[in-house]
C-alpha atoms as a PDB file:
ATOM      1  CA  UNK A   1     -93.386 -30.490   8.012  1.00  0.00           C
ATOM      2  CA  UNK A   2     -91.164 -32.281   5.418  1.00  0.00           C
ATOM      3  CA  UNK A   3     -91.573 -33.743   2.340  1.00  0.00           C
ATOM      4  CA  UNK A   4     -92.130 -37.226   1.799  1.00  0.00           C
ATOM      5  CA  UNK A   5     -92.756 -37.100  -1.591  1.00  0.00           C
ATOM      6  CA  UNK A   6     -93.391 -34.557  -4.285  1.00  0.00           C
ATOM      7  CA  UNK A   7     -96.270 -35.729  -6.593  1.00  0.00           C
ATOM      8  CA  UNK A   8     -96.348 -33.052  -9.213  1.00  0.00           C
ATOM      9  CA  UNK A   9     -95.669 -29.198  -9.258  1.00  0.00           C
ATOM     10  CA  UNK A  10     -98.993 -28.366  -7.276  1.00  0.00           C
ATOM     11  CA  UNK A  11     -99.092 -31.102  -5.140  1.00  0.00           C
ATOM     12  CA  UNK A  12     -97.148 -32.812  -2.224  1.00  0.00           C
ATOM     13  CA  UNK A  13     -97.150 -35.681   0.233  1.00  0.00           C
ATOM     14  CA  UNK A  14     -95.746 -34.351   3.750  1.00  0.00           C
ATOM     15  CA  UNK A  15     -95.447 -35.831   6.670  1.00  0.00           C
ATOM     16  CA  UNK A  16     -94.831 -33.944  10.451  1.00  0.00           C
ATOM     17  CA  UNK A  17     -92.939 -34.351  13.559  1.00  0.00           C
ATOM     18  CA  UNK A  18     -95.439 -36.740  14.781  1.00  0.00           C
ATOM     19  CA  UNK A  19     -95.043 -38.948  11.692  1.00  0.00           C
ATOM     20  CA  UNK A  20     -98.735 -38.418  10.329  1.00  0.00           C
ATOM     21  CA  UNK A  21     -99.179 -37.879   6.446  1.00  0.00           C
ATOM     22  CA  UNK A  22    -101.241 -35.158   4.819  1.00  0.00           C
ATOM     23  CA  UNK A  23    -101.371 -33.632   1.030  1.00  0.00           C
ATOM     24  CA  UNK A  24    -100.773 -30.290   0.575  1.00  0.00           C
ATOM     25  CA  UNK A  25    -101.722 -28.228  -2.286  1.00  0.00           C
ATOM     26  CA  UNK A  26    -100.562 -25.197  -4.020  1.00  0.00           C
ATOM     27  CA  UNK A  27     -99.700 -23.502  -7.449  1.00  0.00           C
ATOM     28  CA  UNK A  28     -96.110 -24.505  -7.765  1.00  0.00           C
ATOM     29  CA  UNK A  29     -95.742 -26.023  -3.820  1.00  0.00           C
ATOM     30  CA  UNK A  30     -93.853 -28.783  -5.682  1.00  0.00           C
ATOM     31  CA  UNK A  31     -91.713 -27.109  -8.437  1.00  0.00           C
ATOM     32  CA  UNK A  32     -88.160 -28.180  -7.832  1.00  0.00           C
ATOM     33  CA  UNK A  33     -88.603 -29.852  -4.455  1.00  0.00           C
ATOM     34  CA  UNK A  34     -86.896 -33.186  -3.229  1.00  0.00           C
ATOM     35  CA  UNK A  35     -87.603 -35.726  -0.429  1.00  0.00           C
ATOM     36  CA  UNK A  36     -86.266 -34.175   2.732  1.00  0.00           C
ATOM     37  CA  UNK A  37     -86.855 -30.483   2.067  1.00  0.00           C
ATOM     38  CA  UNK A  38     -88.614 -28.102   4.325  1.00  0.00           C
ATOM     39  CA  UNK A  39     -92.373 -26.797   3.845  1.00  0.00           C
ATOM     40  CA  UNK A  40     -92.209 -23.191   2.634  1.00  0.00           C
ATOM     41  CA  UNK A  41     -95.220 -22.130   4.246  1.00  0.00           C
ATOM     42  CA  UNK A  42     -95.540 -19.215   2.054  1.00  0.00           C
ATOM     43  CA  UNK A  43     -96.628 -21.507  -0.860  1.00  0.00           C
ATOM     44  CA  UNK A  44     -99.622 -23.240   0.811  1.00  0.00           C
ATOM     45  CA  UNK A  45    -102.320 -21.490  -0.172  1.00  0.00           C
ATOM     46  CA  UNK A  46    -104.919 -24.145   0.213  1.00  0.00           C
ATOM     47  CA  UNK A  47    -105.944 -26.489   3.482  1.00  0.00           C
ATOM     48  CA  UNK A  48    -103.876 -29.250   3.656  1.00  0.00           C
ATOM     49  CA  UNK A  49    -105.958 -32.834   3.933  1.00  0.00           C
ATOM     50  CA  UNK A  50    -105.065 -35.216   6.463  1.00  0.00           C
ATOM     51  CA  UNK A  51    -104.801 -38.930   5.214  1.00  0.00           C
ATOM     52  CA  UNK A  52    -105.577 -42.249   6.698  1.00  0.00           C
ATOM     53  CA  UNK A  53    -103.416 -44.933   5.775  1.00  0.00           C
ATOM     54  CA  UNK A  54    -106.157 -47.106   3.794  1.00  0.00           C
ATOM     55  CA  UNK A  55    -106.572 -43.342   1.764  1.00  0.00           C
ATOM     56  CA  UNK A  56    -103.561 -42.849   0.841  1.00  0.00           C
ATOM     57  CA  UNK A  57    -102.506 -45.559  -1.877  1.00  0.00           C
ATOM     58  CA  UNK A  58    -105.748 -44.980  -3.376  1.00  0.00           C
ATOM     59  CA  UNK A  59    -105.531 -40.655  -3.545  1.00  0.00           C
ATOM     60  CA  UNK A  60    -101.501 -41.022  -4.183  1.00  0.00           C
ATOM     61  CA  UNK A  61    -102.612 -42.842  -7.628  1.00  0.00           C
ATOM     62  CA  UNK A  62    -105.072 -40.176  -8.686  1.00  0.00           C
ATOM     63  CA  UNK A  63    -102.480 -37.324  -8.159  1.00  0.00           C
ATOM     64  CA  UNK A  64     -99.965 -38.966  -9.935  1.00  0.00           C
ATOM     65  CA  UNK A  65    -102.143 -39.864 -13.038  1.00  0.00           C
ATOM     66  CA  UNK A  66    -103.426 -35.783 -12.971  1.00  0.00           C
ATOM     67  CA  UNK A  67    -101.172 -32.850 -14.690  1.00  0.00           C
ATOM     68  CA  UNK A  68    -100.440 -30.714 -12.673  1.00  0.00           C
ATOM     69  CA  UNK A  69    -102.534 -27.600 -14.481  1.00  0.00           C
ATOM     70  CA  UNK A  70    -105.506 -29.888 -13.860  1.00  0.00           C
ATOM     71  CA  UNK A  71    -105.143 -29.784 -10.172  1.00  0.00           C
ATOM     72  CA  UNK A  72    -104.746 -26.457  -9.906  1.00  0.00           C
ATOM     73  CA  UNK A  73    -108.027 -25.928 -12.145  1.00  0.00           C
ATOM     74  CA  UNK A  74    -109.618 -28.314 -10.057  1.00  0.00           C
ATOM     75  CA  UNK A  75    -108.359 -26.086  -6.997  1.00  0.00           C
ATOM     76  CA  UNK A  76    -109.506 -22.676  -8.637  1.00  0.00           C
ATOM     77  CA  UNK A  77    -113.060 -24.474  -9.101  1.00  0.00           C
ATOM     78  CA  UNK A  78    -113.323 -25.526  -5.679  1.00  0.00           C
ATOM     79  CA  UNK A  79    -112.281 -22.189  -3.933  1.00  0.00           C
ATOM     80  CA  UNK A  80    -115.259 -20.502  -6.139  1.00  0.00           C
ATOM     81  CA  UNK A  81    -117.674 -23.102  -5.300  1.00  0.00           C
ATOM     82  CA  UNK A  82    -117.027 -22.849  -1.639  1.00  0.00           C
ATOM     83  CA  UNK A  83    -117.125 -18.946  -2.003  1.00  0.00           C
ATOM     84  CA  UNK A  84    -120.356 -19.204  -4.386  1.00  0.00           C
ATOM     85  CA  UNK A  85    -122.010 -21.248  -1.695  1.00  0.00           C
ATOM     86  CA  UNK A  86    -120.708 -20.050   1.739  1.00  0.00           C
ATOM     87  CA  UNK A  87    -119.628 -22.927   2.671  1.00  0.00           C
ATOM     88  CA  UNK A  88    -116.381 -25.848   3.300  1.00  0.00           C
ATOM     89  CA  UNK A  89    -116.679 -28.671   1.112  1.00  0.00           C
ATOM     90  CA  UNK A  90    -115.770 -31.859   1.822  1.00  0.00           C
ATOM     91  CA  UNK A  91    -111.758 -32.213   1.070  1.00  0.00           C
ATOM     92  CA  UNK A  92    -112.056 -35.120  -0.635  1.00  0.00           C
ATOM     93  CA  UNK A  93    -113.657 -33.648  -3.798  1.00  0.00           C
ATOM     94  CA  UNK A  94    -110.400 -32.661  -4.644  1.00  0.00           C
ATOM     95  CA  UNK A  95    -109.381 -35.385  -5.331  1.00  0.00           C
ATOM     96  CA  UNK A  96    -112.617 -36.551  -6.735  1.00  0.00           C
ATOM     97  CA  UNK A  97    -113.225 -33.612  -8.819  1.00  0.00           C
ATOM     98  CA  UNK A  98    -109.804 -33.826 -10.382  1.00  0.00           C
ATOM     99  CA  UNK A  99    -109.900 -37.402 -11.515  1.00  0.00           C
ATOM    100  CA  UNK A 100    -113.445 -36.740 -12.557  1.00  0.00           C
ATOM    101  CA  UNK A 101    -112.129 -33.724 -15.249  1.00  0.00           C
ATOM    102  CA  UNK A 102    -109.058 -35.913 -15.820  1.00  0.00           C
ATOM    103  CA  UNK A 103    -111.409 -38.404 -17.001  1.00  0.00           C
ATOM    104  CA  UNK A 104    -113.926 -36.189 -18.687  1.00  0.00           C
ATOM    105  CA  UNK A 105    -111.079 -34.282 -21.096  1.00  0.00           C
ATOM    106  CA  UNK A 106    -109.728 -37.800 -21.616  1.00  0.00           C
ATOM    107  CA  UNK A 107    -113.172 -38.910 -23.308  1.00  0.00           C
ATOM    108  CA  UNK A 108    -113.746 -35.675 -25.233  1.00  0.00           C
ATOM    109  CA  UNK A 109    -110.754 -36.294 -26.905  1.00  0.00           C
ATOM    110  CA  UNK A 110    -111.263 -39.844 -27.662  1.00  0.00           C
ATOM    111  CA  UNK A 111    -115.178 -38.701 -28.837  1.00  0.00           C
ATOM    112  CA  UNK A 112    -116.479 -40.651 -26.266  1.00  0.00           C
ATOM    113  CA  UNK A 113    -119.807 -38.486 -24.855  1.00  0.00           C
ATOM    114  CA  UNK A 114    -121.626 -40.102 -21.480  1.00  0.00           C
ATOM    115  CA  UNK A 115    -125.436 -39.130 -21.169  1.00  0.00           C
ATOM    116  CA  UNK A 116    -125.968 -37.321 -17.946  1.00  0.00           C
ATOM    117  CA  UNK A 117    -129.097 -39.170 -16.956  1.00  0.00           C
ATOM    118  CA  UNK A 118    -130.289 -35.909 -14.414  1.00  0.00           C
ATOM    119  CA  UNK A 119    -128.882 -33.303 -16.531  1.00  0.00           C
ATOM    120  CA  UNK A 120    -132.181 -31.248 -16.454  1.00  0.00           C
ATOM    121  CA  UNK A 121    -133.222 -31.985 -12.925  1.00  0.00           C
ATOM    122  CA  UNK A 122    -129.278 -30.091 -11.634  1.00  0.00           C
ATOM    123  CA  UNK A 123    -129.489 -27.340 -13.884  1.00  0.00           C
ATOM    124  CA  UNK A 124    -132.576 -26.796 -12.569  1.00  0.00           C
ATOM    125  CA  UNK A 125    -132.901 -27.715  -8.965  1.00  0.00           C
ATOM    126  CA  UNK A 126    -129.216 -26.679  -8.287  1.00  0.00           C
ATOM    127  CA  UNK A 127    -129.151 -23.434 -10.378  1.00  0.00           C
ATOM    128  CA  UNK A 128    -125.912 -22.125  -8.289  1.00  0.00           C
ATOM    129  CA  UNK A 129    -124.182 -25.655  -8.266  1.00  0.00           C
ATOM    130  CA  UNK A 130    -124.780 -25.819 -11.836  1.00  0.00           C
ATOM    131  CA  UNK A 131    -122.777 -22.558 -12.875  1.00  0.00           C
ATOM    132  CA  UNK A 132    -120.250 -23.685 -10.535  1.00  0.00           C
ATOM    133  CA  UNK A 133    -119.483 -26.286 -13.080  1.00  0.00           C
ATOM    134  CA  UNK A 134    -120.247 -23.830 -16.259  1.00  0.00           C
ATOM    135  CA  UNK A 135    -117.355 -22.250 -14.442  1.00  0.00           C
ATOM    136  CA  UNK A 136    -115.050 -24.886 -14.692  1.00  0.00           C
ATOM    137  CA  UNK A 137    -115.544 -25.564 -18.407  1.00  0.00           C
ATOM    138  CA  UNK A 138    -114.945 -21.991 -19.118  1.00  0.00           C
ATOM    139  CA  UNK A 139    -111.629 -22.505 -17.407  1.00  0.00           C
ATOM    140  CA  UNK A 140    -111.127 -26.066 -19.285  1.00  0.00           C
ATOM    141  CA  UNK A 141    -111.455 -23.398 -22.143  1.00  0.00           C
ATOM    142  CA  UNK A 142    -108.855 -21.510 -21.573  1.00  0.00           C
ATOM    143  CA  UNK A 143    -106.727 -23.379 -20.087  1.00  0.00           C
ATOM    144  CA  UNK A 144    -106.872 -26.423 -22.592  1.00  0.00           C
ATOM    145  CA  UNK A 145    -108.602 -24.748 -25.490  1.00  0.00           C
ATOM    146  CA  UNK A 146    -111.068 -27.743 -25.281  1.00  0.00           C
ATOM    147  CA  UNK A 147    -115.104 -27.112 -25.488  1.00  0.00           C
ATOM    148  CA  UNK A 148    -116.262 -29.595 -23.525  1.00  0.00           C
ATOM    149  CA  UNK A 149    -120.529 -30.276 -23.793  1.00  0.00           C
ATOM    150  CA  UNK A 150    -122.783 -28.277 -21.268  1.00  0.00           C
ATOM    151  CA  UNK A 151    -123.313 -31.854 -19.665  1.00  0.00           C
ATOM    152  CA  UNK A 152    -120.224 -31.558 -17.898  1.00  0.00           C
ATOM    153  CA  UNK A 153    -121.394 -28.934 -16.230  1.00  0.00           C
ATOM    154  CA  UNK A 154    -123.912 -30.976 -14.356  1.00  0.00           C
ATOM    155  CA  UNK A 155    -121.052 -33.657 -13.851  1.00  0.00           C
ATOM    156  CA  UNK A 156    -119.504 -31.120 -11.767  1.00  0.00           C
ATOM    157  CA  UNK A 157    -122.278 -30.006 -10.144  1.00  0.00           C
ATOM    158  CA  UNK A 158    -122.919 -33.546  -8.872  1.00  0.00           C
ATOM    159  CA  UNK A 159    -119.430 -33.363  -7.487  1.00  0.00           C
ATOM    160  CA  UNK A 160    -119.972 -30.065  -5.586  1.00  0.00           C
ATOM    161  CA  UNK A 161    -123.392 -31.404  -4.119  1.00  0.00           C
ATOM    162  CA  UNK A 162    -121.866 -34.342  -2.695  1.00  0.00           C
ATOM    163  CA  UNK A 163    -119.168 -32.716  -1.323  1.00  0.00           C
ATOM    164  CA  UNK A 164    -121.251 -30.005   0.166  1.00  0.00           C
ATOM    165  CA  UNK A 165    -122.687 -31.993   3.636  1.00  0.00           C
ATOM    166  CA  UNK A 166    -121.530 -35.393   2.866  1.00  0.00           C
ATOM    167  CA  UNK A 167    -120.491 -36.103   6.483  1.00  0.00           C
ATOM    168  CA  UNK A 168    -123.942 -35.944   7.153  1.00  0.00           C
ATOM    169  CA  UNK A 169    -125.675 -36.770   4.531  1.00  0.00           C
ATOM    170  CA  UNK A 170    -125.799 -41.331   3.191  1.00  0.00           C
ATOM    171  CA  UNK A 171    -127.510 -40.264   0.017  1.00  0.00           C
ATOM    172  CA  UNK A 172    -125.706 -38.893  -2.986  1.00  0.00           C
ATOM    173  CA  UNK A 173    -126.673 -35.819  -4.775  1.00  0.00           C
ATOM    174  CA  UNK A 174    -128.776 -38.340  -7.817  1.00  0.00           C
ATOM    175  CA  UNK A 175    -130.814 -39.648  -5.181  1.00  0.00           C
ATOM    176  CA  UNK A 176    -131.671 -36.096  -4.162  1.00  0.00           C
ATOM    177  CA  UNK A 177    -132.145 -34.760  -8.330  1.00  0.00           C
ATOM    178  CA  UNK A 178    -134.136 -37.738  -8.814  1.00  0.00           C
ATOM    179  CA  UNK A 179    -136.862 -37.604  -6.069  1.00  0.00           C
ATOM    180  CA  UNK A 180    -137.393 -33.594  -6.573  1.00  0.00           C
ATOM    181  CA  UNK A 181    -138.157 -34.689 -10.482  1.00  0.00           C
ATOM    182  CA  UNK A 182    -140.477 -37.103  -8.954  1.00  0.00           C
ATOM    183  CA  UNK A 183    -142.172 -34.332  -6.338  1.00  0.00           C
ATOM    184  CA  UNK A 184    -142.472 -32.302  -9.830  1.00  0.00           C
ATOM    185  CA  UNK A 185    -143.616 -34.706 -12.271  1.00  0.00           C
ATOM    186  CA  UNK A 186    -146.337 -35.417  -9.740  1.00  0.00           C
ATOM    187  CA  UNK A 187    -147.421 -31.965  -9.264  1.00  0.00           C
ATOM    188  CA  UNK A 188    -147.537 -30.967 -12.575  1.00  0.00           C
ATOM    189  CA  UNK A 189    -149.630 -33.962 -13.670  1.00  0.00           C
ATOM    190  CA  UNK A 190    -151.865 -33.139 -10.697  1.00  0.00           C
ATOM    191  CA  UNK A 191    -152.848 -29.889 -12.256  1.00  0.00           C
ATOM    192  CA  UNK A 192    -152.327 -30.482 -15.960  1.00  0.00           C
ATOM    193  CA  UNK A 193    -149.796 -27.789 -16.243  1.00  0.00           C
ATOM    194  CA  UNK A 194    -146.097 -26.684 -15.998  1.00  0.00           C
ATOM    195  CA  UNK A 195    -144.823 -24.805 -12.840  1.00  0.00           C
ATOM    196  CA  UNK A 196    -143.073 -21.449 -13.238  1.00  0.00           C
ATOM    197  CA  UNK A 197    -139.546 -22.355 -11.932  1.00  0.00           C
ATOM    198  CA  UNK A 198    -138.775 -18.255 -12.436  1.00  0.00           C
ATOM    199  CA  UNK A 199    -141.297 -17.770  -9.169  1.00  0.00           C
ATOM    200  CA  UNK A 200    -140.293 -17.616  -5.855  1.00  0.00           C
ATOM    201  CA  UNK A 201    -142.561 -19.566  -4.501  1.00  0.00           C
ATOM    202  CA  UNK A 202    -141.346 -22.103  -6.691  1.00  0.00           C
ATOM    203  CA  UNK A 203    -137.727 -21.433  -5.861  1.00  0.00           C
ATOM    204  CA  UNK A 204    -138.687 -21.961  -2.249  1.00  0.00           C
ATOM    205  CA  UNK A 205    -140.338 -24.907  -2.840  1.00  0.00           C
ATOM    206  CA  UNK A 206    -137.151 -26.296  -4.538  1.00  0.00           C
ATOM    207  CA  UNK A 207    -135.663 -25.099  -1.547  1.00  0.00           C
ATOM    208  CA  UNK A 208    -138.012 -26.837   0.915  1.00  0.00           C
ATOM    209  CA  UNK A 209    -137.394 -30.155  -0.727  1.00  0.00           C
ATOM    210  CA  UNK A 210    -133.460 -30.117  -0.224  1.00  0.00           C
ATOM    211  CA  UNK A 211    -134.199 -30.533   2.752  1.00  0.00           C
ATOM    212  CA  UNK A 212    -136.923 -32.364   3.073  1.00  0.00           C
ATOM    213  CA  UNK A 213    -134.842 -34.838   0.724  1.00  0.00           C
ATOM    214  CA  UNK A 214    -132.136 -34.481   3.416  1.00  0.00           C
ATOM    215  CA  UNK A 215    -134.262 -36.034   5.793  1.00  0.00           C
ATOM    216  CA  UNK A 216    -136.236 -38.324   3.977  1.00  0.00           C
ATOM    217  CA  UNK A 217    -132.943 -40.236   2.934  1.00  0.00           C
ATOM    218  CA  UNK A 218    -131.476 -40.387   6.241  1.00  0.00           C
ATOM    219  CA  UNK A 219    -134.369 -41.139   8.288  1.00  0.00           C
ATOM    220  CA  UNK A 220    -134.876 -37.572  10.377  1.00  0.00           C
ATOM    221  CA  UNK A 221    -138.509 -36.929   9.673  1.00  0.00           C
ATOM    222  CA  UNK A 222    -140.591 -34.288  11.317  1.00  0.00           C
ATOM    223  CA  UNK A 223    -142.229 -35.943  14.145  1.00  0.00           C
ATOM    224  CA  UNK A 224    -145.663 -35.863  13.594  1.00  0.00           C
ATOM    225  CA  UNK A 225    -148.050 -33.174  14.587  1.00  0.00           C
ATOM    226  CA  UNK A 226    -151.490 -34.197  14.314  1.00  0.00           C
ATOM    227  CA  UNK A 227    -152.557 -30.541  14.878  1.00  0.00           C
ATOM    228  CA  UNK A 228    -150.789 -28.906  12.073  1.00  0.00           C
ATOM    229  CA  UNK A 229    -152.051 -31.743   9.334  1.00  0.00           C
ATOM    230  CA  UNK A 230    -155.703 -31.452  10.444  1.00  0.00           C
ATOM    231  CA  UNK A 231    -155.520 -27.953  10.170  1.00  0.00           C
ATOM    232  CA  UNK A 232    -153.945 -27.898   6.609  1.00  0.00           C
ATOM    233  CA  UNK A 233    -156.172 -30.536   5.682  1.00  0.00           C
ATOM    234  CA  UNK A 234    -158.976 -28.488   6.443  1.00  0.00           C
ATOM    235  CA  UNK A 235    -157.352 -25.020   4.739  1.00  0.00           C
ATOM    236  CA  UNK A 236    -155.588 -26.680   1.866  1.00  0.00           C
ATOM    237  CA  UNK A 237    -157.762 -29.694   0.373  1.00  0.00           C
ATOM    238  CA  UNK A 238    -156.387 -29.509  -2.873  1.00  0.00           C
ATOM    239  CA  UNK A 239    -153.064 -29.236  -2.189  1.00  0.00           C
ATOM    240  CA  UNK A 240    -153.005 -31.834   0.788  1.00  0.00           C
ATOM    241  CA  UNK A 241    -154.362 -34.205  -2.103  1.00  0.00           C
ATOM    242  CA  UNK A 242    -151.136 -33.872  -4.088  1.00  0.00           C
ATOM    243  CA  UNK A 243    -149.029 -34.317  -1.075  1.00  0.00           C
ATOM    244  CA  UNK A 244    -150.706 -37.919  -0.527  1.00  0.00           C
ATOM    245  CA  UNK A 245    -150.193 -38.122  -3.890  1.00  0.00           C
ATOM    246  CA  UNK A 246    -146.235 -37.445  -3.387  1.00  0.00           C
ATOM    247  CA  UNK A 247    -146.048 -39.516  -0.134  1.00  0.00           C
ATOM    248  CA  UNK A 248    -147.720 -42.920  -1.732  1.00  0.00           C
ATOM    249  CA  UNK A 249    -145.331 -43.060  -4.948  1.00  0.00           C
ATOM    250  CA  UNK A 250    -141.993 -42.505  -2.658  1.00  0.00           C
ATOM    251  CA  UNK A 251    -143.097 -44.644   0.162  1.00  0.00           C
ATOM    252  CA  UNK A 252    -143.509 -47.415  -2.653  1.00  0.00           C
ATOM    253  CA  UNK A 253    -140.052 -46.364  -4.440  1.00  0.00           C
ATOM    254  CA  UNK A 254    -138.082 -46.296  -1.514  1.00  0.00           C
ATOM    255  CA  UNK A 255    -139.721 -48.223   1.687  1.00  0.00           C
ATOM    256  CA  UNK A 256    -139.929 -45.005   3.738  1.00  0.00           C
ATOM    257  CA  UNK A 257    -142.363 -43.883   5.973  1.00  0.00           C
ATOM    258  CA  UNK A 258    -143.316 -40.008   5.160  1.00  0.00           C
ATOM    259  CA  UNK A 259    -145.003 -38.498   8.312  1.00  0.00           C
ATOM    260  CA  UNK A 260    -148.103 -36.130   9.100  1.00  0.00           C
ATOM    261  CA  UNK A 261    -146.298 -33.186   9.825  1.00  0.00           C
ATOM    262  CA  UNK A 262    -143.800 -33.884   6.547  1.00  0.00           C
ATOM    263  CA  UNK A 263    -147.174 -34.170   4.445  1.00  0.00           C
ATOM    264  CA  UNK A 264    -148.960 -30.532   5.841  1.00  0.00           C
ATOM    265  CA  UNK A 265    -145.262 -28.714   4.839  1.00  0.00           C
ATOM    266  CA  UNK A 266    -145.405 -30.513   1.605  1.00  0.00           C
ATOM    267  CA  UNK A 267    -149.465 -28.972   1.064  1.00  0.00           C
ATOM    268  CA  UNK A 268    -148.043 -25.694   2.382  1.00  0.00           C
ATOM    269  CA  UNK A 269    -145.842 -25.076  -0.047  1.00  0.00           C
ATOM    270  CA  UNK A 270    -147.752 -26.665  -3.026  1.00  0.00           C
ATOM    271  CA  UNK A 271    -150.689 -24.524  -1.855  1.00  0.00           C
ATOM    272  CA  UNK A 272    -148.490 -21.099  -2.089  1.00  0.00           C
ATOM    273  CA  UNK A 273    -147.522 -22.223  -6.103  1.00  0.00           C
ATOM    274  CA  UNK A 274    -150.675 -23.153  -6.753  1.00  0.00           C
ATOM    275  CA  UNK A 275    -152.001 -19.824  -5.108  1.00  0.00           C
ATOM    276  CA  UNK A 276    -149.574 -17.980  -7.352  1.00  0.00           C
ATOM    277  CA  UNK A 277    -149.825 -20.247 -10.823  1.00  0.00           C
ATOM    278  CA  UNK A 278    -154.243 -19.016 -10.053  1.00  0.00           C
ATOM    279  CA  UNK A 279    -152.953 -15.009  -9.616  1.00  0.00           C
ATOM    280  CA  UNK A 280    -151.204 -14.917 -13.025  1.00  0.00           C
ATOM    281  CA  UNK A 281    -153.626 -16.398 -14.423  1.00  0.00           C
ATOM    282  CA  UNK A 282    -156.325 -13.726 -13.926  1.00  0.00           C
ATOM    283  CA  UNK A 283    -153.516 -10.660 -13.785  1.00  0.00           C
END
């Protein structure tokens, strides 16, 4: 590979034999190099990200506006997140995530604050994403000597979520925060009472309703089992109550049909909170 174009000292634009482009990045990958000059493969020490040609103008611009130590925070943030969580992100939060901090430092210095409308719903339903971006302002810290507000941190959690299984996945990580503070709002007015989100049948219900979220938004609902919902229906009155509950106000939100088999998971896991909320009670 050579390069096409330096665009600051952790970043490049390269291009190979075969005349495709791609962005490389790296702490100091760029420092003191030229059109024409070789890749030193010794310096990339993060995947390099394939471009399409209706990408590029657009991702060139960010990288260009960014300094330098911001991309490589950006970078450092990313590699923790994807070791945090197990898992590749999506590459283009790179780029996303570094315009997004760009941005963000740009306003706290110009006392501009933007309200983080889900703020509570992805500290709390994405505990892990959520110090993923407590992370980065603790970098921002010391890298910048700039506090920036704890509703940052959910900023960058929204960033990480999206990038997490976005090939997959049409809905954004909002659309997720807001329908499992919808699920909780209605359970908790259904029994007059907050839930213990330190449980783990709670955490497993949070859990359940990723991915039931997953589904719900792109259309890939359990097929229904007639069998299974009689038979919670039977066990789990209560609980089954609250899941019709759950299904009626997001079928009339969002035009979606919720089916049988989704509703008897839903009154599964409800029943196991409620089951657990009754036990403390009388411990």
């Amino acid at each position: 590979m050579k390069i096409k174009k330096p665009l600051n000292a952790n970043a490049i634009l390269v291009v190979n034999d075969d005349q495709s482009e791609f962005i490389l990045f790296g702490k100091g990958i760029g420092y003191g190099k030229k059109v024409g000059d070789n890749v030193d493969s010794d310096n990339i020490n993060q995947t390099f990200i394939p471009l399409k040609n209706s990408e590029l103008k657009e991702y060139l611009t960010i990288l260009e506006s960014i300094p330098a130590e911001l991309l490589e925070l950006s970078r450092q943030v990313i590699l923790e997140a994807e070791d945090r969580l197990g898992c590749s992100l999506n590459p283009s939060i790179y780029f996303m995530l570094s315009d997004h901090l760009n941005f963000a430092i740009e306003r706290y210095k110009s006392n501009i604050n933007v309200t983080n409308r889900v703020f509570w719903e992805i500290k709390n339903f994405y505990p892990q994403e959520f110090k993923i971006g407590l992370y980065a302002l603790k970098l921002i810290k010391r890298e910048f000597g700039l506090v920036l507000p704890e509703e940052e941190a959910a900023n960058v959690a929204f960033h990480i979520i999206n990038a997490q299984s976005s090939a997959e996945m049409k809905a954004d990580g909002m659309n997720y925060a807001k329908l499992i503070a919808t699920v909780n709002s209605i359970i908790r007015y259904s029994i007059s009472s907050e839930l213990d989100n330190t449980s783990v049948h709670y955490q497993r219900f949070i859990t359940h309703l990723k991915f039931f979220a997953e589904r719900f938004f792109n259309d890939k609902m359990l097929d229904d089992s007639n069998q299974l919902f009689e038979q919670i229906v039977q066990l789990y009155p209560r609980a089954t109550e609250i899941s019709f509950l759950i299904k009626d106000q997001l079928e009339l939100v969002y035009s979606k049909k919720i089916s049988k088999e989704e509703i008897a998971y839903l009154a599964i896991h409800i029943n196991r909170m409620l089951s657990s909320e009754e036990i403390s009670k009388h411990s």
